[in-house]
N, C-alpha and C. Protein backbone atom coordinates (compact mmCIF):
# COMPACT_ATOMS: atom_id res chain seq x y z
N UNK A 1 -18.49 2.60 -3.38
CA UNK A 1 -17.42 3.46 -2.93
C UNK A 1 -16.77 4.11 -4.15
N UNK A 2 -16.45 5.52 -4.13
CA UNK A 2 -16.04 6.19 -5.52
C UNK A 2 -14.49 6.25 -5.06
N UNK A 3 -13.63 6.47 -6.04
CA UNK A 3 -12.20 6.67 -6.03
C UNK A 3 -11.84 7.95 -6.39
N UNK A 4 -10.97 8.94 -5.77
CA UNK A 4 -10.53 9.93 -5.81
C UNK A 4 -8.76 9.85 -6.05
N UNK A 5 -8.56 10.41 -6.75
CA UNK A 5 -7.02 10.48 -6.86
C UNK A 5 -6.49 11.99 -6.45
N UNK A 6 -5.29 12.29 -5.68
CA UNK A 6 -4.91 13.40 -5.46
C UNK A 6 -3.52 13.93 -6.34
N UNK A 7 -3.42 14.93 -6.83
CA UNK A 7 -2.62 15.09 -7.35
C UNK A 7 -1.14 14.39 -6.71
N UNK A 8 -1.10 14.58 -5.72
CA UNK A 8 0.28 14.16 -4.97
C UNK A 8 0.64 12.70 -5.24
N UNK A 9 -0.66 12.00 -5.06
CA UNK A 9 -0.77 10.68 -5.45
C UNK A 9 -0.31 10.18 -6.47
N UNK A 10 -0.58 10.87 -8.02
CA UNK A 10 -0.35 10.66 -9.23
C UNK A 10 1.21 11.24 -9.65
N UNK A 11 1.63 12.42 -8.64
CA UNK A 11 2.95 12.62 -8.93
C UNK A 11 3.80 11.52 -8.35
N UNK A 12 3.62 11.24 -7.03
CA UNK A 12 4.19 10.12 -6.70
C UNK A 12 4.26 8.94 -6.80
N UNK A 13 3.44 8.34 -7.57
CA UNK A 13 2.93 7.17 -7.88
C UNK A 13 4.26 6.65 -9.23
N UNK A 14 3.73 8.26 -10.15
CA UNK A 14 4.64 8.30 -11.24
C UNK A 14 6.49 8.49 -10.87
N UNK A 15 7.06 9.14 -9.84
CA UNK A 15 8.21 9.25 -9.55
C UNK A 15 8.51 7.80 -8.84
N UNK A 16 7.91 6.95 -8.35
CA UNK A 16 8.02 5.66 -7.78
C UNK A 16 8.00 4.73 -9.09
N UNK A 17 6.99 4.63 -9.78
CA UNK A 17 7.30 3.75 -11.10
C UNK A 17 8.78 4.12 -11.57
N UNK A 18 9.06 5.23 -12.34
CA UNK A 18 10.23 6.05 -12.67
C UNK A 18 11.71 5.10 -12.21
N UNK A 19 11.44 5.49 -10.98
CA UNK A 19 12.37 4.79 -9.88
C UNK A 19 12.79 3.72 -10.10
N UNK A 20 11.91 2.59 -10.24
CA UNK A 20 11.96 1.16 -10.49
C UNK A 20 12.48 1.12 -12.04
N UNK A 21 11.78 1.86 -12.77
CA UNK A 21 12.04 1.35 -14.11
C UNK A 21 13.36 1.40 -14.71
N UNK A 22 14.24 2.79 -13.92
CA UNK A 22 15.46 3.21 -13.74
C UNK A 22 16.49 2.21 -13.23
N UNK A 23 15.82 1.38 -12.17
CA UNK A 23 16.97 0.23 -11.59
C UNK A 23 16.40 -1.23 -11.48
N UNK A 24 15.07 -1.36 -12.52
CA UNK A 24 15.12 -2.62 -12.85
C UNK A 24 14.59 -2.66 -14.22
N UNK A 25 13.44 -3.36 -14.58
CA UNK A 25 12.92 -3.60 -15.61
C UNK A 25 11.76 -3.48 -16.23
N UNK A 26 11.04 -3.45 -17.44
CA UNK A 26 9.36 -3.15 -17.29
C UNK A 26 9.18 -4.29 -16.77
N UNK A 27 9.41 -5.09 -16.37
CA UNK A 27 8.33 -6.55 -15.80
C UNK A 27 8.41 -5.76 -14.12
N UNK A 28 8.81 -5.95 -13.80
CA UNK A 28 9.29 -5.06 -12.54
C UNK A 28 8.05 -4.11 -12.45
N UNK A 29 8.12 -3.09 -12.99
CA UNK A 29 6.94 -1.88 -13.03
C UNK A 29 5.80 -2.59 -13.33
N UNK A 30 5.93 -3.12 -14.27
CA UNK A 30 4.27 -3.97 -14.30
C UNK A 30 3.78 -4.90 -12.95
N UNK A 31 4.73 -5.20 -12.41
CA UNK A 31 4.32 -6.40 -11.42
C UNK A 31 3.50 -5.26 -10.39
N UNK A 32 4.73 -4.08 -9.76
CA UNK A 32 4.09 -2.73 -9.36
C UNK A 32 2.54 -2.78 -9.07
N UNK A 33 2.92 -1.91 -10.51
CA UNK A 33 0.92 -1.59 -10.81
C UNK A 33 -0.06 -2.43 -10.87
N UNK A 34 0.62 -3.58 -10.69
CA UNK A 34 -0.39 -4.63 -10.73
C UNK A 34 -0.90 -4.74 -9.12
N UNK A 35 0.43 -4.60 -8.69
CA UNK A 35 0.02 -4.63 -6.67
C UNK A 35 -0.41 -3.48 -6.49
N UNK A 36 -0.64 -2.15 -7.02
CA UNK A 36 -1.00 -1.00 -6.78
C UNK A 36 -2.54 -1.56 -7.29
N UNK A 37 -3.29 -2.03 -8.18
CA UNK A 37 -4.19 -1.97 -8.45
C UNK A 37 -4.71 -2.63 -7.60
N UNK A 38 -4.14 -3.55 -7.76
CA UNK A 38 -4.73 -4.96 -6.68
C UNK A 38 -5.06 -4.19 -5.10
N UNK A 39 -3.74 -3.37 -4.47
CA UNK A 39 -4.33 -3.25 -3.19
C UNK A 39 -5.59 -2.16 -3.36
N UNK A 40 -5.63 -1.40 -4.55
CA UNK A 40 -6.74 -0.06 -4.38
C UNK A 40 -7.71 -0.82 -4.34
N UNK A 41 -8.03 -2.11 -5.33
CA UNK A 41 -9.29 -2.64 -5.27
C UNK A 41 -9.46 -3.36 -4.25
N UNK A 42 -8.48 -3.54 -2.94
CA UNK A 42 -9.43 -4.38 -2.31
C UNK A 42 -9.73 -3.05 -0.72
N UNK A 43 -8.93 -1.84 -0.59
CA UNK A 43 -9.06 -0.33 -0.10
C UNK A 43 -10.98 -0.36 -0.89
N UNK A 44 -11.06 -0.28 -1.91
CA UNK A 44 -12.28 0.15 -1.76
C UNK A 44 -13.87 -1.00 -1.66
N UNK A 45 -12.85 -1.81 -1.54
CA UNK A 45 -13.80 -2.79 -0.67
C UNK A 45 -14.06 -2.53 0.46
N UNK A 46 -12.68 -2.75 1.29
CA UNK A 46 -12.64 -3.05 2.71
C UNK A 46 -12.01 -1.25 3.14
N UNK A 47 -12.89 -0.53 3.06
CA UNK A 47 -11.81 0.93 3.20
C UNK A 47 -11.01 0.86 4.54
N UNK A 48 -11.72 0.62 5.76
CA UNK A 48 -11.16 0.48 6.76
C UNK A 48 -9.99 -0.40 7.25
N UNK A 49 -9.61 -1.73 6.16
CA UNK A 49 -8.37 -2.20 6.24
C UNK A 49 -7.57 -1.07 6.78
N UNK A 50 -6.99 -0.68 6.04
CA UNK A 50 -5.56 0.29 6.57
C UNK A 50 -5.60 0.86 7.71
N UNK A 51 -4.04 0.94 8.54
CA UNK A 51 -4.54 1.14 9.60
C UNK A 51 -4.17 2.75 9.97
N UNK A 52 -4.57 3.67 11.10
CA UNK A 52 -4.09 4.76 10.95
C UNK A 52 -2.85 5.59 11.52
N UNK A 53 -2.32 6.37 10.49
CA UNK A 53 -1.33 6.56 10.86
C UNK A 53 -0.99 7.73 11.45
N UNK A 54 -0.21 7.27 13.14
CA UNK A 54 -0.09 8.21 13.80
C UNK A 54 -1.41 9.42 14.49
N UNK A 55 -2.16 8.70 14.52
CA UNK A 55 -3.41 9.26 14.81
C UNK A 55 -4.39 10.84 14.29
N UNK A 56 -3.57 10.29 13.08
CA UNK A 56 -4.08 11.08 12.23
C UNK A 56 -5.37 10.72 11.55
N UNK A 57 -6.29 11.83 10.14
CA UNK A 57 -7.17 10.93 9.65
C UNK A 57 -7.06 10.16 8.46
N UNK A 58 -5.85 9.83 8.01
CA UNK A 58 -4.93 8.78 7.26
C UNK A 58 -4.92 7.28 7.57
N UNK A 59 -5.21 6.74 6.38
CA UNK A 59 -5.06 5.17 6.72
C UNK A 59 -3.81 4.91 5.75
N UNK A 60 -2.65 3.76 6.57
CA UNK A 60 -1.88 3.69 5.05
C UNK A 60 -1.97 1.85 5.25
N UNK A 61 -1.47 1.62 3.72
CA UNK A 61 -1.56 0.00 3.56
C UNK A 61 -0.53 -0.38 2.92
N UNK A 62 0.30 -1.21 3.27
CA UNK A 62 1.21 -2.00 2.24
C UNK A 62 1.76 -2.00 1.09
N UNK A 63 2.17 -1.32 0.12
CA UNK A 63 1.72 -2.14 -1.37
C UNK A 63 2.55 -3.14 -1.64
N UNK A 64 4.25 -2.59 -1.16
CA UNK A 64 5.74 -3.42 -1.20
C UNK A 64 6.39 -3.11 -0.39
N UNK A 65 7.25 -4.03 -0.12
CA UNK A 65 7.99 -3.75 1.23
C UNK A 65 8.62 -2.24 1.50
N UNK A 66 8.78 -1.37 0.68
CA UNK A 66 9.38 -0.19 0.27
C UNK A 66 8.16 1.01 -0.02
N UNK A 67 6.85 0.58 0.26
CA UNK A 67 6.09 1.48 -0.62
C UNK A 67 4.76 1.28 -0.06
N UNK A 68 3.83 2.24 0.79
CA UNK A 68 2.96 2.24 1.14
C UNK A 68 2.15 3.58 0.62
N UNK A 69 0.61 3.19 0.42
CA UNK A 69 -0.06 3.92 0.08
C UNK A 69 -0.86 4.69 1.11
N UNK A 70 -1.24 5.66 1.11
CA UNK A 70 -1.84 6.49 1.98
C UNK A 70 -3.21 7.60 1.74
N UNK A 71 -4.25 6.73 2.52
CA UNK A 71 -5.28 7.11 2.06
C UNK A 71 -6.52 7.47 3.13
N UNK A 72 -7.36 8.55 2.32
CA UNK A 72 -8.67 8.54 3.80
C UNK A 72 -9.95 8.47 3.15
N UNK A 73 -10.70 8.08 4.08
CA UNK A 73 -12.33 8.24 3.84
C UNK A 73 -13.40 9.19 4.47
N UNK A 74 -13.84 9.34 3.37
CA UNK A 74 -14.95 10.56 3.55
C UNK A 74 -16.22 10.57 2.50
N UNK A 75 -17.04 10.41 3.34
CA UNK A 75 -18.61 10.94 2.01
C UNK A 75 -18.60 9.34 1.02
N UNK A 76 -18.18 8.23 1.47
CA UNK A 76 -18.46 7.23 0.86
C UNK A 76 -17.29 7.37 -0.97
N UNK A 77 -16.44 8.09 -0.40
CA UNK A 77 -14.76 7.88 -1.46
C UNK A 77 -13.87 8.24 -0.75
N UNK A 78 -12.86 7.21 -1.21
CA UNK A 78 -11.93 6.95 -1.15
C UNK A 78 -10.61 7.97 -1.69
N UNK A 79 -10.03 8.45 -0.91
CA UNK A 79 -8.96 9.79 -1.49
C UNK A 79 -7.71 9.43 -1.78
N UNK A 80 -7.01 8.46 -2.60
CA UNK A 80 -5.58 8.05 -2.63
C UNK A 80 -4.68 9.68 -2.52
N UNK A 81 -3.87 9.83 -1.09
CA UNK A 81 -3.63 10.88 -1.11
C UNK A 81 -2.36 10.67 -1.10
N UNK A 82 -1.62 10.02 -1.48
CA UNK A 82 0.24 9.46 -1.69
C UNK A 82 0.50 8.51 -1.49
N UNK A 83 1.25 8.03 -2.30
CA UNK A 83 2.60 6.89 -1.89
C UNK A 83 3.69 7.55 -1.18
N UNK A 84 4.25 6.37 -0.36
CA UNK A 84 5.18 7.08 -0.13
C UNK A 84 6.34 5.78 -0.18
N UNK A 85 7.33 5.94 -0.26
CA UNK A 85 8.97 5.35 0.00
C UNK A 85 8.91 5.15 1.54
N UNK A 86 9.46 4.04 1.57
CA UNK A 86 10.08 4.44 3.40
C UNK A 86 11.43 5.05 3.57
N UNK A 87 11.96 4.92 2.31
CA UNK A 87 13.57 5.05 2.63
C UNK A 87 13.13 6.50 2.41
N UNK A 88 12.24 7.80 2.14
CA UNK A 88 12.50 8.95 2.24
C UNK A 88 12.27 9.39 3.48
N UNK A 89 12.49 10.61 3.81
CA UNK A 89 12.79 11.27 5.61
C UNK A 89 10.88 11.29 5.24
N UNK A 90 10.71 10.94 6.87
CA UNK A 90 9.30 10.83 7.16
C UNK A 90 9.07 12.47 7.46
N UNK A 91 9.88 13.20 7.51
CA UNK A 91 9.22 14.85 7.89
C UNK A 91 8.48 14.65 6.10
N UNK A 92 9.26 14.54 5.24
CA UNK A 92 8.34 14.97 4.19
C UNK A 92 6.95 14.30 3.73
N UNK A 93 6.81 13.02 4.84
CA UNK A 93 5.45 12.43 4.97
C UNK A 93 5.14 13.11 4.89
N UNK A 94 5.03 13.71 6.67
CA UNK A 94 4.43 14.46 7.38
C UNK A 94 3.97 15.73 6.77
N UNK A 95 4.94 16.20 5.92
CA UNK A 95 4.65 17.62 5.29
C UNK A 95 3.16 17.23 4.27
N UNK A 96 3.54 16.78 3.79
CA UNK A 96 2.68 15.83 2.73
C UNK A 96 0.73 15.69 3.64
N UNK A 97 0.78 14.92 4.13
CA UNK A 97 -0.35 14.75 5.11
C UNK A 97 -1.11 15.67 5.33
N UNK A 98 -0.03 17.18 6.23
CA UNK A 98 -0.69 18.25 7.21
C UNK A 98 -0.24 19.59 6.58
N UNK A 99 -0.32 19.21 4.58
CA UNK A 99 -0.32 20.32 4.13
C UNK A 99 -2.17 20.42 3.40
């Protein structure tokens, strides 16, 4: 399974670290990326873990209680196509997704 990163992904990924590092600590951000890595590697194991959202062709998964990743499959890769916050307004999911 190949890994694809989307730009949106990498902006948000980076404004979510940001976030944390702002109101806690680097151990904090490291622990993060460590659950960010951890869940991508086991997404491209099991791609179909995640489940879909809103019946869309989006799967999202866990990473922290605050922070799910959102991703689809196609052609045998994997597209990390955002993180997202829960605490932000879900229209800008949505914008996000079905742009």
């Amino acid at each position: 399974m190949k890994l694809k990163w989307t730009f949106t992904a990498e902006e948000n990924l980076i404004n979510i670290t940001d976030y944390i590092f702002g109101r806690f600590t680097k151990i904090e951000v490291k622990k993060f990326l460590l659950e960010v890595d951890r869940v991508i590697g086991i997404v491209l194991e099991y791609p179909e873990i995640g489940s879909f959202y809103n019946e869309t062709i989006y799967r999202h998964i866990l990473i922290s209680k605050q922070t799910y990743l959102f991703y689809k499959v196609e052609n045998n890769t994997v597209y990390l196509v955002t993180f997202f916050n829960n605490s932000q307004d879900p229209q800008k999911l949505l914008s996000i997704l079905y742009s």
